[in-house]
C-alpha atoms as a PDB file:
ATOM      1  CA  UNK A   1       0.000   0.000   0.000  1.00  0.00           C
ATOM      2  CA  UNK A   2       0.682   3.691  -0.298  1.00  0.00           C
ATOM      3  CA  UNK A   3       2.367   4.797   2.816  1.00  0.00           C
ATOM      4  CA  UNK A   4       1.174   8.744   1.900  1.00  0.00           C
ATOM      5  CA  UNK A   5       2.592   9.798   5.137  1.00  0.00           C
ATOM      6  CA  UNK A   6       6.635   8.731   3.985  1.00  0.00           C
ATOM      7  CA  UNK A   7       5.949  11.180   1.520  1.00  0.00           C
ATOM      8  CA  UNK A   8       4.967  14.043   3.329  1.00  0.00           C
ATOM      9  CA  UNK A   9       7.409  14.130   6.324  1.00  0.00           C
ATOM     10  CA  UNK A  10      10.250  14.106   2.948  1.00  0.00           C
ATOM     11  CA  UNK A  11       8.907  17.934   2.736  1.00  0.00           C
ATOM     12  CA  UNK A  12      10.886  20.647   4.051  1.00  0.00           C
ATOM     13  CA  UNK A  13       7.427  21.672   6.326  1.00  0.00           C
ATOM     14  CA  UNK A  14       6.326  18.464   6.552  1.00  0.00           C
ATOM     15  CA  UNK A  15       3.207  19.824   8.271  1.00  0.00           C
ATOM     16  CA  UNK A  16       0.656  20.740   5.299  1.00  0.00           C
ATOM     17  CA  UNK A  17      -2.380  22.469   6.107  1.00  0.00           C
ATOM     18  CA  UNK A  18      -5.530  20.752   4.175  1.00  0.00           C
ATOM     19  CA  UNK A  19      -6.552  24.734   3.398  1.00  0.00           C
ATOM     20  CA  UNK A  20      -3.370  24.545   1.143  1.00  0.00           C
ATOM     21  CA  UNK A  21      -3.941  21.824  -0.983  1.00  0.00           C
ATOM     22  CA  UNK A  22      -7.164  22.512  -1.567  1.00  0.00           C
ATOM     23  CA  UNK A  23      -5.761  26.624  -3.507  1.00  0.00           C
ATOM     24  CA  UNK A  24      -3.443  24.498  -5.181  1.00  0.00           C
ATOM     25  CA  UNK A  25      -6.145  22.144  -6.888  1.00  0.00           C
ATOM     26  CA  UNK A  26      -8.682  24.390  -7.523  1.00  0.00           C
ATOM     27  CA  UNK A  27      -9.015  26.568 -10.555  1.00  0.00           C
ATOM     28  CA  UNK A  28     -11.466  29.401 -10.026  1.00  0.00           C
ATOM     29  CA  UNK A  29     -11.160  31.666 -12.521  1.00  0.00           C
ATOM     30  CA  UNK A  30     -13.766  30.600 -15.406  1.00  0.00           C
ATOM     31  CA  UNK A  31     -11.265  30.891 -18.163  1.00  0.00           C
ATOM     32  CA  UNK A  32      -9.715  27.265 -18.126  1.00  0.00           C
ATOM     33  CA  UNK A  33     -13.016  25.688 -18.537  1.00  0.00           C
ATOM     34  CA  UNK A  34     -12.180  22.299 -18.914  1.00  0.00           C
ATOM     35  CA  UNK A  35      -8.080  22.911 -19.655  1.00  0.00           C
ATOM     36  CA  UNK A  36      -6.145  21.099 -16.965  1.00  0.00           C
ATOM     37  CA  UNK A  37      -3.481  23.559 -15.857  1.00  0.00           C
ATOM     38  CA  UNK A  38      -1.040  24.097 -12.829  1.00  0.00           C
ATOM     39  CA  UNK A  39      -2.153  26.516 -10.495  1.00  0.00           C
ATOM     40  CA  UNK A  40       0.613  28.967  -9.467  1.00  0.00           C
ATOM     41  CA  UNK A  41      -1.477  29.855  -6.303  1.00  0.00           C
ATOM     42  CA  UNK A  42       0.227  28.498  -3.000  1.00  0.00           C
ATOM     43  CA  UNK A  43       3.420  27.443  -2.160  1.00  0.00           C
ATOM     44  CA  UNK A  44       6.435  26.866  -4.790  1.00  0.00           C
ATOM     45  CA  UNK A  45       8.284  24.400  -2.756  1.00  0.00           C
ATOM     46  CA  UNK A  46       4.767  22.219  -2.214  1.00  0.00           C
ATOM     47  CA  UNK A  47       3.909  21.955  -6.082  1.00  0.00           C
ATOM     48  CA  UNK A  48       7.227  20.949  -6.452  1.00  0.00           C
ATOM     49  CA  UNK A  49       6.893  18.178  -4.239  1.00  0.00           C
ATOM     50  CA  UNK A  50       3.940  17.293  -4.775  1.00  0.00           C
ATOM     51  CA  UNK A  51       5.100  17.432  -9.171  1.00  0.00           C
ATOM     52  CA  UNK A  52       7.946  15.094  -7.429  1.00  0.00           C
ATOM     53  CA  UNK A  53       5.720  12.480  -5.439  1.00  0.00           C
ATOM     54  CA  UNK A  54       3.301  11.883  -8.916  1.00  0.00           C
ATOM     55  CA  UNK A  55       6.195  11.260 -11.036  1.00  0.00           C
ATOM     56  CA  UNK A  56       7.481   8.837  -8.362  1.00  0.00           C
ATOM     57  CA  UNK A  57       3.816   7.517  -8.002  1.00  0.00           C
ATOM     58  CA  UNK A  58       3.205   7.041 -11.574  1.00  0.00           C
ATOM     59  CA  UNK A  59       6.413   5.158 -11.627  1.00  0.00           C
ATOM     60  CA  UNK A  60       6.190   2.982  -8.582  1.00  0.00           C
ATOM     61  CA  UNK A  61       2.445   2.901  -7.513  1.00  0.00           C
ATOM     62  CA  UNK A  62      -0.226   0.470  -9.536  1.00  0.00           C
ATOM     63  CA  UNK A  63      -3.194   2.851  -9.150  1.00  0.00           C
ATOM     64  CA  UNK A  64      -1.496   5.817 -10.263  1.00  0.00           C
ATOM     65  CA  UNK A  65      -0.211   4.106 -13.122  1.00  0.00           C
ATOM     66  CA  UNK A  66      -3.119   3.199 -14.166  1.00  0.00           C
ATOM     67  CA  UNK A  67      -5.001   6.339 -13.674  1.00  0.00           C
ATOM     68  CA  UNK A  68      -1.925   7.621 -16.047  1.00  0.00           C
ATOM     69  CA  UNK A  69      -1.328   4.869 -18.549  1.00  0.00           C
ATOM     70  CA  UNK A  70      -5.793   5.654 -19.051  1.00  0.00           C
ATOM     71  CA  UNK A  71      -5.063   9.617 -19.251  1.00  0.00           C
ATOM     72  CA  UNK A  72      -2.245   8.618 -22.027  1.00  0.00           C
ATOM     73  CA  UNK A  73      -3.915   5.999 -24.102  1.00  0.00           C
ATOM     74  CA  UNK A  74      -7.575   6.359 -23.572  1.00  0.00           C
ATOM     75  CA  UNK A  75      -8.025  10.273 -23.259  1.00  0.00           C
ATOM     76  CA  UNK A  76      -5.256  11.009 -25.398  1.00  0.00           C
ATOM     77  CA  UNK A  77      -3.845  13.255 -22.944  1.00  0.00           C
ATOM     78  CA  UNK A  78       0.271  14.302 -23.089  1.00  0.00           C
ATOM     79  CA  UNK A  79       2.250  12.800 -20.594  1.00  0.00           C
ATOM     80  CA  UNK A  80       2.973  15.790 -18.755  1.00  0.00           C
ATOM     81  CA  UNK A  81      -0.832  17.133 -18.819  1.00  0.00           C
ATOM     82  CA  UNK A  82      -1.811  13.679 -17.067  1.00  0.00           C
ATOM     83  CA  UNK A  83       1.228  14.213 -14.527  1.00  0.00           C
ATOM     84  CA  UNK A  84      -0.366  17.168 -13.561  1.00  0.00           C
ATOM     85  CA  UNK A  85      -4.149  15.781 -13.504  1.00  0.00           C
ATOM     86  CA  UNK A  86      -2.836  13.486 -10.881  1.00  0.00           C
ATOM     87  CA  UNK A  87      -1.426  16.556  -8.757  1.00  0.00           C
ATOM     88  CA  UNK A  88      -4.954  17.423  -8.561  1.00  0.00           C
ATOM     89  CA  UNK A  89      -6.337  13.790  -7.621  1.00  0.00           C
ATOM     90  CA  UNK A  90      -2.906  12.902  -5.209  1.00  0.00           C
ATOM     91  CA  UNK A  91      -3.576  16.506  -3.372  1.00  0.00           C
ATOM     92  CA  UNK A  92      -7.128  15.709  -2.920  1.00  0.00           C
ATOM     93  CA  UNK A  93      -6.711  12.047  -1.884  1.00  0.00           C
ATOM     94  CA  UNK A  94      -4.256  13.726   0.644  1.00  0.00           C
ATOM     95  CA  UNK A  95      -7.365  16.418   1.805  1.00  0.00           C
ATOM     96  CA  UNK A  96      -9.280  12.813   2.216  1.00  0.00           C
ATOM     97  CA  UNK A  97      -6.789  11.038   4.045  1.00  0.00           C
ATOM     98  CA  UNK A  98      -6.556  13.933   6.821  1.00  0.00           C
ATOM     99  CA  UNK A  99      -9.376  15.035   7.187  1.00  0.00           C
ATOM    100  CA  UNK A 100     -10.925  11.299   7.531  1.00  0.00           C
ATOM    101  CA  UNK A 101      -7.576  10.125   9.601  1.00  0.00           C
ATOM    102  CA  UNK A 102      -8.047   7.305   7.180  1.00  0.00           C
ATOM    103  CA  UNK A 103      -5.795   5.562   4.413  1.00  0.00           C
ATOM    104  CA  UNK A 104      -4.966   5.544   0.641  1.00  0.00           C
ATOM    105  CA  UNK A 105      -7.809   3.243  -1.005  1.00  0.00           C
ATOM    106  CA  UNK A 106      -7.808   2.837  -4.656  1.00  0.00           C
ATOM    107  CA  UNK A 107     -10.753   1.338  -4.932  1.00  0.00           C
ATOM    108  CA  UNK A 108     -12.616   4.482  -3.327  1.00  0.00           C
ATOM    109  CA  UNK A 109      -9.934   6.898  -5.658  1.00  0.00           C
ATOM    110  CA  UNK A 110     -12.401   6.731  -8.353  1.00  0.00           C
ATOM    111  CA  UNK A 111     -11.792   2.986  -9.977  1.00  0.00           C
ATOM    112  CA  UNK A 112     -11.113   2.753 -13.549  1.00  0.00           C
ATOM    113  CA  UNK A 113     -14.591   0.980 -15.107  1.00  0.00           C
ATOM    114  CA  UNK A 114     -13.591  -1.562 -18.216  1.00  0.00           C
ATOM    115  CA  UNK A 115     -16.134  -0.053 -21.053  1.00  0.00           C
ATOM    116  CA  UNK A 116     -17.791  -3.730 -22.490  1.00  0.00           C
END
């Protein structure tokens, strides 16, 4: 399993406040309607990270290759547009995890559904 926790005491301020995470994924503004872009809102050194912990995770993790390999092939998205799709999805599973003092299901992380 995902030990989500290894990843964030590897920050500089390990301690992340959920308010955080949630400026970073959001994008407000009504002009990126549908466009998947990288928020510049919050901290530098925390979307670099957190750009640092997907590529890991797409590399290492089963889910969040997946989730990539079906952004890449199936959406016909460019790598490094999917990369930072799952920014969005691994700062919001982290919003989940601490605010529900749970752990990293994939199965609840929005399962990929086979089409018949």
């Amino acid at each position: 399993m995902l030990d989500l926790n290894i990843i964030l005491m590897q920050l500089p301020e390990h301690r992340i406040i959920p308010d955080e995470l949630d400026r970073f994924a959001e994008d407000s503004s009504g002009k990126h309607k549908g466009k998947i872009v990288i928020s510049k809102r919050g901290r530098r050194q925390l979307r670099k990270y957190l750009y640092l912990a997907v590529v890991h995770l797409v590399t290492n993790n089963p889910a969040f290759r997946s989730w990539h390999d079906h952004n890449v092939q199936v959406k016909k998205m460019k790598k490094n547009r999917s990369i930072f799709k799952l920014i969005g999805k691994l700062s919001r599973i982290l919003i989940g995890i601490s605010r529900s003092k749970g752990h990293f299901d994939p199965t609840i992380a929005m399962p990929l559904q086979e089409v018949a």
